[in-house]
PDB file of N, CA and C in Angstrom:
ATOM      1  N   UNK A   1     100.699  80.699 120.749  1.00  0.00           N
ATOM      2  CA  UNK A   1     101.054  80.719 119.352  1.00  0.00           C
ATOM      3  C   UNK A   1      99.804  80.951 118.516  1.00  0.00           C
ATOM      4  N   UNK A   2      99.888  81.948 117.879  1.00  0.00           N
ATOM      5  CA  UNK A   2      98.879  82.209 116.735  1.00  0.00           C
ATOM      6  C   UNK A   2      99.005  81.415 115.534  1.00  0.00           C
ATOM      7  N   UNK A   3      97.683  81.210 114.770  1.00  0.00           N
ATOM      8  CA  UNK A   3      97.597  80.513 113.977  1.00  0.00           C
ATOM      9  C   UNK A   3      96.437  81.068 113.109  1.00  0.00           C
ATOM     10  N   UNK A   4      96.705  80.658 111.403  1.00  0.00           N
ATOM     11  CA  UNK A   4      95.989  81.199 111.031  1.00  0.00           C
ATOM     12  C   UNK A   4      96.718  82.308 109.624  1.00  0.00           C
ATOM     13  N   UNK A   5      95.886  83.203 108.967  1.00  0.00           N
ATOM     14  CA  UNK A   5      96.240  83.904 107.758  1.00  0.00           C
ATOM     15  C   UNK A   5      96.861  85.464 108.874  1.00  0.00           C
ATOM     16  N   UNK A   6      95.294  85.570 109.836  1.00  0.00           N
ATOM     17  CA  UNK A   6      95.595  86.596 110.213  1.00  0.00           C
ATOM     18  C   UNK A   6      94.650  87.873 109.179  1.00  0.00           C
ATOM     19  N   UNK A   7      94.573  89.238 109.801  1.00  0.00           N
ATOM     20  CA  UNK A   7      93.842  89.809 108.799  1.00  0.00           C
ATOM     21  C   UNK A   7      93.464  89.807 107.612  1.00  0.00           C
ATOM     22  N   UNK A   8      92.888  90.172 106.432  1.00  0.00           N
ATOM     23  CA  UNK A   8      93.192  90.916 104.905  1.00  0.00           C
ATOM     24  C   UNK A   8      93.350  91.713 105.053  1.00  0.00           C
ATOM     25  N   UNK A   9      93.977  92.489 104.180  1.00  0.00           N
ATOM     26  CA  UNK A   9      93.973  93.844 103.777  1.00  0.00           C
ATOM     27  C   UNK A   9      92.919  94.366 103.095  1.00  0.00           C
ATOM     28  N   UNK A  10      92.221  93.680 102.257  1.00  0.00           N
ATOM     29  CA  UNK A  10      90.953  93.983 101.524  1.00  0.00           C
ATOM     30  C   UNK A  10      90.104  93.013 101.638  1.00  0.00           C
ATOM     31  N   UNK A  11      88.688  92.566 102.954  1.00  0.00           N
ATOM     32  CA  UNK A  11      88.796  91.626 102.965  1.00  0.00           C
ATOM     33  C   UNK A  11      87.268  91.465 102.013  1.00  0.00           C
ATOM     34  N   UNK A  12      87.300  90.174 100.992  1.00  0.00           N
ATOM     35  CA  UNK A  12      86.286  90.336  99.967  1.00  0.00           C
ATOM     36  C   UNK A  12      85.123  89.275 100.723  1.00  0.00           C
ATOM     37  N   UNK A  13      85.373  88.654 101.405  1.00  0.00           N
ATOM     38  CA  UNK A  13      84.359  88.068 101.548  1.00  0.00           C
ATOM     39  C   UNK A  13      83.548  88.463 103.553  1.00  0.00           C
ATOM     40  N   UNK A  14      82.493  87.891 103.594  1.00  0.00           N
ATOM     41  CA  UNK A  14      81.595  87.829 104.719  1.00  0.00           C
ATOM     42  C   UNK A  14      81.429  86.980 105.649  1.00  0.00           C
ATOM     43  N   UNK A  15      82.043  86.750 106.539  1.00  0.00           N
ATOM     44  CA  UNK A  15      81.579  85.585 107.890  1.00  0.00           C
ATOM     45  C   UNK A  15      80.425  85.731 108.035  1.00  0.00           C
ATOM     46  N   UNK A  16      79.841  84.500 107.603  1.00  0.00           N
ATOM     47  CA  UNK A  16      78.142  84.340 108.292  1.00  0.00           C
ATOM     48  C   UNK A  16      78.543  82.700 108.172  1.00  0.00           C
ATOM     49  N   UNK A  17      76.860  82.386 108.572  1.00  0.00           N
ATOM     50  CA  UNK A  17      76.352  81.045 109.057  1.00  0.00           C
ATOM     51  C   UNK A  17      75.182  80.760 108.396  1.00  0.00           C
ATOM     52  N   UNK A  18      75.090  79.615 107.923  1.00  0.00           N
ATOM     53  CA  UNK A  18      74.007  79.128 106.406  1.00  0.00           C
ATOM     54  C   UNK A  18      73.935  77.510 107.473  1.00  0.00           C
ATOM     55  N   UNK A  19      72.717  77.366 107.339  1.00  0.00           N
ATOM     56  CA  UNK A  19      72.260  76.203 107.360  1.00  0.00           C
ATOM     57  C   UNK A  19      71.722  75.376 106.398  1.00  0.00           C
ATOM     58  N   UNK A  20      72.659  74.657 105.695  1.00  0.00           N
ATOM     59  CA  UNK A  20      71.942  73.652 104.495  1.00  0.00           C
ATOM     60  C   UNK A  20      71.936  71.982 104.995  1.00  0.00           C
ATOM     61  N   UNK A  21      71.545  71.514 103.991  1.00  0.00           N
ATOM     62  CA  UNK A  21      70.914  70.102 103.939  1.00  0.00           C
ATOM     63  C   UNK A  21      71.946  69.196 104.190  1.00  0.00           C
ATOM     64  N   UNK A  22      72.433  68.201 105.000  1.00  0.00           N
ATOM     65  CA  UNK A  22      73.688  67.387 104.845  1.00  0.00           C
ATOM     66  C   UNK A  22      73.673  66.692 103.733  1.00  0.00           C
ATOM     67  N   UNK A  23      72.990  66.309 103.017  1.00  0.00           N
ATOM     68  CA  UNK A  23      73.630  65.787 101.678  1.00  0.00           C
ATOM     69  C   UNK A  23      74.295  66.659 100.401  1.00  0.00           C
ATOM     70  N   UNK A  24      73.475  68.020 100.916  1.00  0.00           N
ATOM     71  CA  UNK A  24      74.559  69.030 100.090  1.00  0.00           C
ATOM     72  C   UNK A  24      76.169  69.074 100.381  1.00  0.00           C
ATOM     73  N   UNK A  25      76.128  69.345 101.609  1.00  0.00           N
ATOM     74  CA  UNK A  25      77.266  69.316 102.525  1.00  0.00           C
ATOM     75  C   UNK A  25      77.817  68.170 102.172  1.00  0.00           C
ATOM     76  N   UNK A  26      77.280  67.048 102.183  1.00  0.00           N
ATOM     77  CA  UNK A  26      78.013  65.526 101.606  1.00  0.00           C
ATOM     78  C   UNK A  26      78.602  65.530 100.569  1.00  0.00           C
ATOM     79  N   UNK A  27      77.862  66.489  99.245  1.00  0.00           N
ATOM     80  CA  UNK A  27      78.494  66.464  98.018  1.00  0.00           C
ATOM     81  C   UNK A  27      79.349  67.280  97.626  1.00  0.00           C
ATOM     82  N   UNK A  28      79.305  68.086  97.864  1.00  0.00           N
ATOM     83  CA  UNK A  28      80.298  69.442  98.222  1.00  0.00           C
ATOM     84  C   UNK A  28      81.943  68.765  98.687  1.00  0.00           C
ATOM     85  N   UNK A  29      81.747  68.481  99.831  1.00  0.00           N
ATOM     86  CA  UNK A  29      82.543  67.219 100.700  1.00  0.00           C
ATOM     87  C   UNK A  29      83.355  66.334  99.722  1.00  0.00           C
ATOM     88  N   UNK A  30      82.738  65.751  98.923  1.00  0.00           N
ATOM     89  CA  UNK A  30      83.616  64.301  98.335  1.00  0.00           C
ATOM     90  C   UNK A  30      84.279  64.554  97.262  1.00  0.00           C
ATOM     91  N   UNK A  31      84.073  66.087  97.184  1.00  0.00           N
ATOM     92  CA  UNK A  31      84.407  66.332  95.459  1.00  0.00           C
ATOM     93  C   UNK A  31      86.440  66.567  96.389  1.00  0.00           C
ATOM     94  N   UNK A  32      86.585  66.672  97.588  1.00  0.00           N
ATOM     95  CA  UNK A  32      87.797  66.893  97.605  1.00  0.00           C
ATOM     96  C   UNK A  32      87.589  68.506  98.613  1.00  0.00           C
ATOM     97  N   UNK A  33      89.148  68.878  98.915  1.00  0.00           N
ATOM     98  CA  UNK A  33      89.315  70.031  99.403  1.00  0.00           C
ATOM     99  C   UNK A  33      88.719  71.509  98.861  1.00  0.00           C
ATOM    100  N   UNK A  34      88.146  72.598  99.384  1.00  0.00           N
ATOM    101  CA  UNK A  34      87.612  73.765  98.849  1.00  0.00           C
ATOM    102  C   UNK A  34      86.165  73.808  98.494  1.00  0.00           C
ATOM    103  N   UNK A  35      85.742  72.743  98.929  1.00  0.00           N
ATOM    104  CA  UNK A  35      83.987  72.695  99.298  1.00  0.00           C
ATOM    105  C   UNK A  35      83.239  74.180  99.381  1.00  0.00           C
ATOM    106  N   UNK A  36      83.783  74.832 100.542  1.00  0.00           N
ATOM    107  CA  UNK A  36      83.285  76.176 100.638  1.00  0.00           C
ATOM    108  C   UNK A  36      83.242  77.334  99.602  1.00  0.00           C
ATOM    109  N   UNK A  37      84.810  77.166  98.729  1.00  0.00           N
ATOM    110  CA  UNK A  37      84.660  77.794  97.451  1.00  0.00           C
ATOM    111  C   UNK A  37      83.795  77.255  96.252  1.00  0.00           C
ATOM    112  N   UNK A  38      82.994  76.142  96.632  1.00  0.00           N
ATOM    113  CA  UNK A  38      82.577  75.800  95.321  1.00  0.00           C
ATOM    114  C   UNK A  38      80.935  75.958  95.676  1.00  0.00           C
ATOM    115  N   UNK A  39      80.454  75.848  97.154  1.00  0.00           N
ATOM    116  CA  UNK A  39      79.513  76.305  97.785  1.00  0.00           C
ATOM    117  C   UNK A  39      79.025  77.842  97.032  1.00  0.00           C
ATOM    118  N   UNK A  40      80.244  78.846  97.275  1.00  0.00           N
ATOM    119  CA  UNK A  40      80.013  80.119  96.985  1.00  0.00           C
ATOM    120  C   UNK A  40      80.085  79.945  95.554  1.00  0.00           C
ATOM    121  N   UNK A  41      80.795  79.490  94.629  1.00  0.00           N
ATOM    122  CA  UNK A  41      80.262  79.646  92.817  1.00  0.00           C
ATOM    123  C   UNK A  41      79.302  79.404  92.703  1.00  0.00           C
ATOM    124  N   UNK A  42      78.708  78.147  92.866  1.00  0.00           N
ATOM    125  CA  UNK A  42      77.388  78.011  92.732  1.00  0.00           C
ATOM    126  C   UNK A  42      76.175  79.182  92.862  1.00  0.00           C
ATOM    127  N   UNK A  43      76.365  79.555  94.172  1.00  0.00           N
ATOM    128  CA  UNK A  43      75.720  80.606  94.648  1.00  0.00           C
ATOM    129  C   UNK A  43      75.480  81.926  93.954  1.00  0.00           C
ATOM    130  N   UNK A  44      77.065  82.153  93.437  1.00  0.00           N
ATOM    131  CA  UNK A  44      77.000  83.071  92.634  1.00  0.00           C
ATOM    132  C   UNK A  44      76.774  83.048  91.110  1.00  0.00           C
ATOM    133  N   UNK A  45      76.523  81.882  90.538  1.00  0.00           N
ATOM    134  CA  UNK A  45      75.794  81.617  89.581  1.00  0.00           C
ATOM    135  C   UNK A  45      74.686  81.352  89.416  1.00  0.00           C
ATOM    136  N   UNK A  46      73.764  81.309  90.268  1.00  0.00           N
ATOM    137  CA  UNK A  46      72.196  81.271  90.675  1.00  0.00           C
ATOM    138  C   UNK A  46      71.835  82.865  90.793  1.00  0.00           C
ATOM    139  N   UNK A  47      72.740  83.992  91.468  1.00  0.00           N
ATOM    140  CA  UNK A  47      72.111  85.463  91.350  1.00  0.00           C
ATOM    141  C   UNK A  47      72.210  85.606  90.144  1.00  0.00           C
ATOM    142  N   UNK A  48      73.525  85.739  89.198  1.00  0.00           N
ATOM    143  CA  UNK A  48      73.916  85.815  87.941  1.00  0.00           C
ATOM    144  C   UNK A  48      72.783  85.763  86.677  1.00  0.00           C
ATOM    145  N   UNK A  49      72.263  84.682  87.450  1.00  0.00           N
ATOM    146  CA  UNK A  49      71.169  83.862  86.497  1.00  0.00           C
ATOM    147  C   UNK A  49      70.334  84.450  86.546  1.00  0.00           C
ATOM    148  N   UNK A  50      69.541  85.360  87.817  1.00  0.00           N
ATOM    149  CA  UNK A  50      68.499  85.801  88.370  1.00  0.00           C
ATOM    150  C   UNK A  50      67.513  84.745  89.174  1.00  0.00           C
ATOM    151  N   UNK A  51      67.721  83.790  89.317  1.00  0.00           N
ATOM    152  CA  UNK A  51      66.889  82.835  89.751  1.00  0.00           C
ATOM    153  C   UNK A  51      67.073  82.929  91.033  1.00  0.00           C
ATOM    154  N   UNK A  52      66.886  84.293  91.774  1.00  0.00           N
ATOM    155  CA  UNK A  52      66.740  84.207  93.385  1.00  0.00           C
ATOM    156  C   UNK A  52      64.701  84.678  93.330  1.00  0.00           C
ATOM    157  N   UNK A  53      64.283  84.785  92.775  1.00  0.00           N
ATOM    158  CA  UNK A  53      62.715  85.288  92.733  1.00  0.00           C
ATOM    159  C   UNK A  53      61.694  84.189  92.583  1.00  0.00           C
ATOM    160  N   UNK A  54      62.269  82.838  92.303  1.00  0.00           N
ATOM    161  CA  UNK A  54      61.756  81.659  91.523  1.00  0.00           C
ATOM    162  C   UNK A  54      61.363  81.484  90.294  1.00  0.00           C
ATOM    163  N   UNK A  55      60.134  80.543  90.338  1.00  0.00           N
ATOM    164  CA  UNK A  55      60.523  80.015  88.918  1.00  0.00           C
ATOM    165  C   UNK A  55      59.187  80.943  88.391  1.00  0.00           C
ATOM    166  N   UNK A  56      58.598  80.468  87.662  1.00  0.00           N
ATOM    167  CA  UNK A  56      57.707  81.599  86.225  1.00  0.00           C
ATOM    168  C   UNK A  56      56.315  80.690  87.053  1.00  0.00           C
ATOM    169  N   UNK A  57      56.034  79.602  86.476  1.00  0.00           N
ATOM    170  CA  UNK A  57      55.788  78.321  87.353  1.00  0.00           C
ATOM    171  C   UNK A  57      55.071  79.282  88.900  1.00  0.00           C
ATOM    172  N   UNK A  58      56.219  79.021  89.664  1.00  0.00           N
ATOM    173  CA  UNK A  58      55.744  79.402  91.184  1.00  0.00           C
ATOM    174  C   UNK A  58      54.993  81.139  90.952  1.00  0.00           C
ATOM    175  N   UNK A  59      55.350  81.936  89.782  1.00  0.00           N
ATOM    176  CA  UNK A  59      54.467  83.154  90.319  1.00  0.00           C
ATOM    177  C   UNK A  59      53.250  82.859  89.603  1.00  0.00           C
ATOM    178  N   UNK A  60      53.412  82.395  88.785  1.00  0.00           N
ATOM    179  CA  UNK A  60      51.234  82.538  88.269  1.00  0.00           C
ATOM    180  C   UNK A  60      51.111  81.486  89.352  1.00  0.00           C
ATOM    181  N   UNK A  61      51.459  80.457  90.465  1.00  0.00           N
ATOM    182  CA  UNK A  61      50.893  79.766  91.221  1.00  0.00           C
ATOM    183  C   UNK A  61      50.147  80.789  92.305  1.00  0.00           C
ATOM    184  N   UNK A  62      51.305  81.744  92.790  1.00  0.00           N
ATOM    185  CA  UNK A  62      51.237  83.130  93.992  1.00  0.00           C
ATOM    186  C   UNK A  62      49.956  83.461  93.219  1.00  0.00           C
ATOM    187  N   UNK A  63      50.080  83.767  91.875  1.00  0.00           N
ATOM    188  CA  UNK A  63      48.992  84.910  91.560  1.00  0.00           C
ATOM    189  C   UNK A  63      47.444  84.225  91.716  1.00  0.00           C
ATOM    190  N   UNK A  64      47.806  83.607  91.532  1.00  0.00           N
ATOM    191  CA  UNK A  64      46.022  82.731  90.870  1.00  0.00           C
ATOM    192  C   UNK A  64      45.210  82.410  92.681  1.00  0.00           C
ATOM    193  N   UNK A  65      46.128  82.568  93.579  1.00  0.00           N
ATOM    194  CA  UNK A  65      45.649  82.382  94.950  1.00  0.00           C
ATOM    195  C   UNK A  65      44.847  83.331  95.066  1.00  0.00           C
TER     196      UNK A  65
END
């Protein structure tokens, strides 16, 4: 017996594997069911933001080395 959605037709998202911190995972966790969708908003409100390059802070730190 199969189980499961089974294909998409359009499928929008990516199977991979992320290793984070268990207390992220903890908080994520208690808020209730759909952890993983709220994993990915986040996420996608951090590119949104631009804050995948760091902070202003960390590059004159890079530079001044």
């Amino acid at each position: 017996m199969r189980r499961g959605r089974g294909p998409q037709k359009t499928p929008t998202k990516v199977l991979t594997t992320i290793r984070l911190d268990a207390d992220v995972i903890a908080f994520f966790r208690a808020q209730g069911a759909g952890y993983q969708s709220r994993i990915n908003d986040e996420l996608k409100r951090v590119k949104e933001r631009g804050l995948t390059t760091g902070s202003t802070a960390t590059a004159r730190k890079r530079a001044a080395r």
